[in-house]
PDB file of N, CA and C in Angstrom:
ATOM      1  N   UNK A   1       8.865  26.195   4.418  1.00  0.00           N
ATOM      2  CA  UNK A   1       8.513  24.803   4.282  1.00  0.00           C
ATOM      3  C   UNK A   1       7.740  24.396   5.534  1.00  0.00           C
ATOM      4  N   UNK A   2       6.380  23.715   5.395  1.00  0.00           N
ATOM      5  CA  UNK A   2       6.310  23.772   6.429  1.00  0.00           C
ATOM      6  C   UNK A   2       5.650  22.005   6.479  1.00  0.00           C
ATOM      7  N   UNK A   3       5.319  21.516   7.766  1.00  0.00           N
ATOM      8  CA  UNK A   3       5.362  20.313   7.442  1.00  0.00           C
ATOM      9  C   UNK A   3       4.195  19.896   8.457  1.00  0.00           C
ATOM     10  N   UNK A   4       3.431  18.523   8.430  1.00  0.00           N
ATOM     11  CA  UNK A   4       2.061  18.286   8.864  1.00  0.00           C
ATOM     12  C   UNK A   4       2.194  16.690   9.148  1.00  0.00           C
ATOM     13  N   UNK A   5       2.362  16.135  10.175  1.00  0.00           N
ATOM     14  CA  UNK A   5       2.067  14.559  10.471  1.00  0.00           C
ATOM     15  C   UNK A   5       1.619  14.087  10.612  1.00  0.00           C
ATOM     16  N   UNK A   6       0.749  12.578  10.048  1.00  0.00           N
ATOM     17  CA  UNK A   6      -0.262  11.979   9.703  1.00  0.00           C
ATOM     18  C   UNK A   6      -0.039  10.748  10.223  1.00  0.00           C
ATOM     19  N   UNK A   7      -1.192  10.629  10.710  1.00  0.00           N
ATOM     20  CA  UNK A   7      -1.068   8.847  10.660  1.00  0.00           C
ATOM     21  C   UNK A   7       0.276   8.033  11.766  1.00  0.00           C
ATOM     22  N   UNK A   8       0.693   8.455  13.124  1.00  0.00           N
ATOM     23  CA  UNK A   8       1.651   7.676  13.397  1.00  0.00           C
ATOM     24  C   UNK A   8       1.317   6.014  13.733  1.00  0.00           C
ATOM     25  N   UNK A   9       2.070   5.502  13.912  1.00  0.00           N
ATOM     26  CA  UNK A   9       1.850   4.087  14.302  1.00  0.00           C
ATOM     27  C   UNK A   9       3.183   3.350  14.921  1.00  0.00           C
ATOM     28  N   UNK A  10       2.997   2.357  15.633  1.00  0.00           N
ATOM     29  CA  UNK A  10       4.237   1.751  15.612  1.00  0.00           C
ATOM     30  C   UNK A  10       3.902   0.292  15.246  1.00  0.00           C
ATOM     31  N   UNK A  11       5.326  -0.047  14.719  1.00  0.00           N
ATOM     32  CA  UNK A  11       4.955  -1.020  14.174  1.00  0.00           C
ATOM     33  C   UNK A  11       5.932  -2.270  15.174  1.00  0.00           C
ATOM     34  N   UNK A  12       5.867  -3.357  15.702  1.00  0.00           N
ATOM     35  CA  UNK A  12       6.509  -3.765  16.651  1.00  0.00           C
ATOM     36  C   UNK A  12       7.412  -5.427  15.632  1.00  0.00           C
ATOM     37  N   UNK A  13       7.204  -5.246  14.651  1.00  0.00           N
ATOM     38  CA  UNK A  13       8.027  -6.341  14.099  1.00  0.00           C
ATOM     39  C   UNK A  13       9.195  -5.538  13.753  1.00  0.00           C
ATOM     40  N   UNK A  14       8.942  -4.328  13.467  1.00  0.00           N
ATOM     41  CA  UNK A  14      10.367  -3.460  13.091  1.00  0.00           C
ATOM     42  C   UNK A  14      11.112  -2.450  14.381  1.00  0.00           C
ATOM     43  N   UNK A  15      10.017  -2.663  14.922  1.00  0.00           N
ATOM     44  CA  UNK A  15      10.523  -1.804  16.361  1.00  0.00           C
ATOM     45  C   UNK A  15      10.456  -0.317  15.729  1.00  0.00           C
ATOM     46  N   UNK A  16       9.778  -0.170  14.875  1.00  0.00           N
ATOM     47  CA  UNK A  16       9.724   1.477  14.487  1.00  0.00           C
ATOM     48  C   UNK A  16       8.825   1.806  14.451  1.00  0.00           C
ATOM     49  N   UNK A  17       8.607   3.470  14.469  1.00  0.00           N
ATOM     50  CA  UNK A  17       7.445   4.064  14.647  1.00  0.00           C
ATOM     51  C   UNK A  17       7.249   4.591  13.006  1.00  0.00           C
ATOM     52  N   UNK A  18       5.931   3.917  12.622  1.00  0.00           N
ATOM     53  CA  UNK A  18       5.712   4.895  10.662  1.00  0.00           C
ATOM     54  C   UNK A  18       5.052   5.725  10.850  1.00  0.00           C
ATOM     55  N   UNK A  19       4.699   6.359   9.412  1.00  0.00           N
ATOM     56  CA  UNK A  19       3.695   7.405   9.877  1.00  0.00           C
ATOM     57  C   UNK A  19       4.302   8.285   8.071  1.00  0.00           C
ATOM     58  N   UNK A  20       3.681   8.867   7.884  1.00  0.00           N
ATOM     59  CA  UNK A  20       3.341   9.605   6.572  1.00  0.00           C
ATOM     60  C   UNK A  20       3.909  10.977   7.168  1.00  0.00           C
ATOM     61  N   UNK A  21       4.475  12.255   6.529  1.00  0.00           N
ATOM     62  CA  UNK A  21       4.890  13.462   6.465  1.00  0.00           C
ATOM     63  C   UNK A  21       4.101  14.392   4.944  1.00  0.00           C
ATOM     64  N   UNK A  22       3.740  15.338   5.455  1.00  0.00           N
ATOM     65  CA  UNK A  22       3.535  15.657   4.012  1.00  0.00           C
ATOM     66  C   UNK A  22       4.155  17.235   4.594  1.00  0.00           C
ATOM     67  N   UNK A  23       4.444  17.727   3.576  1.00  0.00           N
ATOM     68  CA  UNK A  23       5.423  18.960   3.329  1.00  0.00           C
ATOM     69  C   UNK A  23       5.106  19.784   2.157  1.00  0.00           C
ATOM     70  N   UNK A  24       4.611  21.103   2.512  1.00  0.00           N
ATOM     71  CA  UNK A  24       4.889  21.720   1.447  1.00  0.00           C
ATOM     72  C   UNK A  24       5.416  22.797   1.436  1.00  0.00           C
ATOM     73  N   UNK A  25       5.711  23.101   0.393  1.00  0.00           N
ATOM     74  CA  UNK A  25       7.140  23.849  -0.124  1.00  0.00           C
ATOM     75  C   UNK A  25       6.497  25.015  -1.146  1.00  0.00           C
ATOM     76  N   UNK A  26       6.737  25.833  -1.385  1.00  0.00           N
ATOM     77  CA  UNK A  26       6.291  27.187  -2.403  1.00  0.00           C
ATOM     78  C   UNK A  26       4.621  26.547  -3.299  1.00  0.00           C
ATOM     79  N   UNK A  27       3.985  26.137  -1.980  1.00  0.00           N
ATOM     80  CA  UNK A  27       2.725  26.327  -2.725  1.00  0.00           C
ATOM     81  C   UNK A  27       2.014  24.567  -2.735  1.00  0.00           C
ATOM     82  N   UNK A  28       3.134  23.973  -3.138  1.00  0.00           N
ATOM     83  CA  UNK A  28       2.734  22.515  -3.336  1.00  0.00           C
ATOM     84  C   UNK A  28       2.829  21.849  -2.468  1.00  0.00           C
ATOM     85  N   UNK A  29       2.293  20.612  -2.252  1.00  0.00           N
ATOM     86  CA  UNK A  29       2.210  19.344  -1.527  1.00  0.00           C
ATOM     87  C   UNK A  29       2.948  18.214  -1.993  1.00  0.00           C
ATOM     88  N   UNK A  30       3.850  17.769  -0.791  1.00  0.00           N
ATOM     89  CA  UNK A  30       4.516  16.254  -0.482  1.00  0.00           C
ATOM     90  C   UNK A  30       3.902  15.292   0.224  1.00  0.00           C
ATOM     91  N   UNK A  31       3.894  14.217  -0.411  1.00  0.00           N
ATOM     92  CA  UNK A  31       3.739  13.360   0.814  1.00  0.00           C
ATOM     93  C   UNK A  31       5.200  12.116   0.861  1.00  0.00           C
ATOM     94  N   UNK A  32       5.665  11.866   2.176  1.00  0.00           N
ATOM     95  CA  UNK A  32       6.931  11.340   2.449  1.00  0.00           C
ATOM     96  C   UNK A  32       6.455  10.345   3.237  1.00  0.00           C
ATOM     97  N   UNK A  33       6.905   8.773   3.186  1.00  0.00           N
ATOM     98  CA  UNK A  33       6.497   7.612   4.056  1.00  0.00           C
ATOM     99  C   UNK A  33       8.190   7.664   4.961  1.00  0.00           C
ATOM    100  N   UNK A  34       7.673   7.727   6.388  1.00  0.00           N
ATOM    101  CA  UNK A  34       8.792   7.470   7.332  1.00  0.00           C
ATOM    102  C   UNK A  34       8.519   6.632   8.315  1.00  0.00           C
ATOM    103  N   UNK A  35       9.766   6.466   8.964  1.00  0.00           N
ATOM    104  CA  UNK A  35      10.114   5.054   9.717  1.00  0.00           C
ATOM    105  C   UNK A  35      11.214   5.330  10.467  1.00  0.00           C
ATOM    106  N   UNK A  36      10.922   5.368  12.148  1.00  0.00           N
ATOM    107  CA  UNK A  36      11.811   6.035  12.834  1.00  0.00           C
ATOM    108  C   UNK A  36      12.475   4.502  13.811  1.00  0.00           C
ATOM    109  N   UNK A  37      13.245   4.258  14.011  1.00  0.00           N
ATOM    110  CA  UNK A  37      13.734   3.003  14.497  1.00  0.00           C
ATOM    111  C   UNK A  37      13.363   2.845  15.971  1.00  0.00           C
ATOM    112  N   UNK A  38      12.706   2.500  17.175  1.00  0.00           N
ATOM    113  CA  UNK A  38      13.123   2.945  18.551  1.00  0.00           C
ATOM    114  C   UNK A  38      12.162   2.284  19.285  1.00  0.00           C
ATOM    115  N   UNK A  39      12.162   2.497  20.851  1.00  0.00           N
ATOM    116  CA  UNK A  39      11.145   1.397  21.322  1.00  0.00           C
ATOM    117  C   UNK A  39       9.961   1.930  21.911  1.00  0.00           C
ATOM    118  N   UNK A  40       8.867   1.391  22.006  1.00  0.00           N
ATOM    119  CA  UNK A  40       7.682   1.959  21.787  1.00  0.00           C
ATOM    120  C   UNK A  40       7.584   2.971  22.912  1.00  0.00           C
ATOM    121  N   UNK A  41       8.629   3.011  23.775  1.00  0.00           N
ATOM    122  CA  UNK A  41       8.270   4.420  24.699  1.00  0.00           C
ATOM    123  C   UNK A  41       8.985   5.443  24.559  1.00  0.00           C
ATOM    124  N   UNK A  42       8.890   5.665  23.216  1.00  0.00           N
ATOM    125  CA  UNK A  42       9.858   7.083  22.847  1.00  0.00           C
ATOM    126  C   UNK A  42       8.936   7.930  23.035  1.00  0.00           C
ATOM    127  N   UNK A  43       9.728   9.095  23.456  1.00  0.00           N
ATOM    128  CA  UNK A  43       9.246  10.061  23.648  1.00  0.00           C
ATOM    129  C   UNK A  43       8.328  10.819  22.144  1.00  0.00           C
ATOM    130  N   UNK A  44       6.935  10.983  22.475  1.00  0.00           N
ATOM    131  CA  UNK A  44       6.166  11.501  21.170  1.00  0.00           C
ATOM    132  C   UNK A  44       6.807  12.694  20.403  1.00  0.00           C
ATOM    133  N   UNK A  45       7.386  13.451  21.363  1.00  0.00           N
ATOM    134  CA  UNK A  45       7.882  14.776  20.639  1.00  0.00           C
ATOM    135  C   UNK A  45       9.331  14.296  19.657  1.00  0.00           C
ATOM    136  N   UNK A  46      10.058  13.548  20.322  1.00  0.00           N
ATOM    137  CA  UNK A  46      11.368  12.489  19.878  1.00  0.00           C
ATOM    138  C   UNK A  46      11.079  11.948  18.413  1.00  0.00           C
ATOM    139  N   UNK A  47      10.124  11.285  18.340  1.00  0.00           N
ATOM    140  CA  UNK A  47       9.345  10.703  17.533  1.00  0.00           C
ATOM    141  C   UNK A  47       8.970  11.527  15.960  1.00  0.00           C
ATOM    142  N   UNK A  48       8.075  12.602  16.306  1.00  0.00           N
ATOM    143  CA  UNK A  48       7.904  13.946  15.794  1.00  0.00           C
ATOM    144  C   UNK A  48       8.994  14.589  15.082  1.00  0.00           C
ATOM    145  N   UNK A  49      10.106  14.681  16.024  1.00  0.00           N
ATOM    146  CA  UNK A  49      11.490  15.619  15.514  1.00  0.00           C
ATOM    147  C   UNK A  49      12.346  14.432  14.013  1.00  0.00           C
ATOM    148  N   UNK A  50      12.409  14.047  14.954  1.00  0.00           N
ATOM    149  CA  UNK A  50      12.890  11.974  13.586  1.00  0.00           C
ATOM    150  C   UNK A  50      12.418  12.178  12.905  1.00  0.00           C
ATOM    151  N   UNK A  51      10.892  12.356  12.380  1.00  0.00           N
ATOM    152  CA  UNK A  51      10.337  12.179  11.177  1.00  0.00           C
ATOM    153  C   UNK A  51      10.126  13.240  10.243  1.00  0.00           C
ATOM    154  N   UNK A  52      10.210  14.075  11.035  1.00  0.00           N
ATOM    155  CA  UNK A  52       9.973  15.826  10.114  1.00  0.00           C
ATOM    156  C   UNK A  52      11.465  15.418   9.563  1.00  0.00           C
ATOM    157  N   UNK A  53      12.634  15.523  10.232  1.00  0.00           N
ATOM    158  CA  UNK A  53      14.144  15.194   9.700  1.00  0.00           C
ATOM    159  C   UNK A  53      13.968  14.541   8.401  1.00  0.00           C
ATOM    160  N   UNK A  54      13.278  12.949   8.580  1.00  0.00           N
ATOM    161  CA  UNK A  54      13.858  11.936   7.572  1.00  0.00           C
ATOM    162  C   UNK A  54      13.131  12.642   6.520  1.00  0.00           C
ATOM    163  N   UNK A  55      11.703  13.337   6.830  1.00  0.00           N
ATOM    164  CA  UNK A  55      10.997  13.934   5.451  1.00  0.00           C
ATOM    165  C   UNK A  55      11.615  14.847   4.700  1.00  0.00           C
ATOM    166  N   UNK A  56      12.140  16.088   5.403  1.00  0.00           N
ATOM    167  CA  UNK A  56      12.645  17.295   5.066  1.00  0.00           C
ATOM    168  C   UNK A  56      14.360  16.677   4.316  1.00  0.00           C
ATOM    169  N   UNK A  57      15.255  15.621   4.421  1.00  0.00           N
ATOM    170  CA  UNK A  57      15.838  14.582   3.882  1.00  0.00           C
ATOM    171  C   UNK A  57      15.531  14.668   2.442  1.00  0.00           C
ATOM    172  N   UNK A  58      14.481  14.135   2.716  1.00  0.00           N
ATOM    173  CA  UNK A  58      14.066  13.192   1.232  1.00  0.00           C
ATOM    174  C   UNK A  58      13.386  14.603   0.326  1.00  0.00           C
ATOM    175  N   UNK A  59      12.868  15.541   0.988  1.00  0.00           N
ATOM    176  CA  UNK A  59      12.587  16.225  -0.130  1.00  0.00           C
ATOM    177  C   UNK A  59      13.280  17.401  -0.817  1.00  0.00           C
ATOM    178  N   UNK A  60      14.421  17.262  -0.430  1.00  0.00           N
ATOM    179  CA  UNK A  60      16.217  17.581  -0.992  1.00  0.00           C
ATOM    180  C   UNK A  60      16.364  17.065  -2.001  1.00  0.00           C
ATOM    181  N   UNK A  61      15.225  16.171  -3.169  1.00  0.00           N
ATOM    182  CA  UNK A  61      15.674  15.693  -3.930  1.00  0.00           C
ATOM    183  C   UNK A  61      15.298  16.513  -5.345  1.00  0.00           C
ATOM    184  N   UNK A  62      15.668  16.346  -6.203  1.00  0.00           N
ATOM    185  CA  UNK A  62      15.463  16.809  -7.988  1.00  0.00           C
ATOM    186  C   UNK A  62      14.045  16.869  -7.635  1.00  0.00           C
ATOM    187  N   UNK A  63      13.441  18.469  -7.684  1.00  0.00           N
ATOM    188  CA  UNK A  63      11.526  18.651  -8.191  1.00  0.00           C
ATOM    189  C   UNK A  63      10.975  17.700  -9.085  1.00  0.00           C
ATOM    190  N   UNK A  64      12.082  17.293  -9.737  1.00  0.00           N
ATOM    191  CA  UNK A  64      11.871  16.801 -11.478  1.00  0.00           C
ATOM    192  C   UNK A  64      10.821  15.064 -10.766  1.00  0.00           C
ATOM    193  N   UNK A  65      11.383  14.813 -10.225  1.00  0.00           N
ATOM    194  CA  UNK A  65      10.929  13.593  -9.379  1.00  0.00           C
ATOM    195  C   UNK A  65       9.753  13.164  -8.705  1.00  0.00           C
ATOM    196  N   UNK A  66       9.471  14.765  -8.171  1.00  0.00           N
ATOM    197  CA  UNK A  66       8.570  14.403  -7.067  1.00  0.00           C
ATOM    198  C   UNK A  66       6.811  13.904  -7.460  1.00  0.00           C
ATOM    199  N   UNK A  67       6.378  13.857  -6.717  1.00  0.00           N
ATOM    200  CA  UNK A  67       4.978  13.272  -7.221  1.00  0.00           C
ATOM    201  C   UNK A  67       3.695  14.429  -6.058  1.00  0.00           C
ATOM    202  N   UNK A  68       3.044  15.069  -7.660  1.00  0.00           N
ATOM    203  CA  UNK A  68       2.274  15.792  -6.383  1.00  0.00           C
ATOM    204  C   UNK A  68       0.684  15.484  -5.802  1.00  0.00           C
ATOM    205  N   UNK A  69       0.471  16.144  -5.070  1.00  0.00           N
ATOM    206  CA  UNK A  69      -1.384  15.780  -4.257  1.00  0.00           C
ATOM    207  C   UNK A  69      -1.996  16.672  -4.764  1.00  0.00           C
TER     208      UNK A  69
END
C-alpha cells in the first residue's frame, strides 16, 4: 500500500491541518480527505505521519464502497 500527499493546508478556524491522501492498494487508486487537529507549528513530518494514519484508517473499509480515480 503505498500512499502520496497532496495538497496540505492549514486551516486556522479549525486549528487543523487538511490536505487530501490518495492510496493505492493492489493496483488502484484512493483518494481520502484528512484533517489533523494541531497548531500551526507542528512539526511537517508530525503532520505527514497523522494523515497517512487517518487515510490508511479509512481505507479499512468494505472495497464494495470505495470510489475509484
Amino acid at each position: 500500500m503505498a500512499t502520496e500527499i497532496k495538497n496540505i493546508w492549514y486551516n486556522p478556524a479549525n486549528s487543523a491541518f487538511e490536505g487530501r491522501i490518495d492510496i493505492t492498494n493492489k493496483g488502484k487508486s484512493f483518494r481520502y480527505p484528512c484533517a489533523v487537529q494541531g497548531p500551526m507549528d507542528m512539526s511537517p513530518a508530525e503532520v505527514r505521519a497523522r494523515m497517512e494514519a487517518q487515510a490508511k484508517r479509512m481505507s479499512d473499509s468494505d472495497p464494495a464502497v470505495f470510489s475509484y480515480l
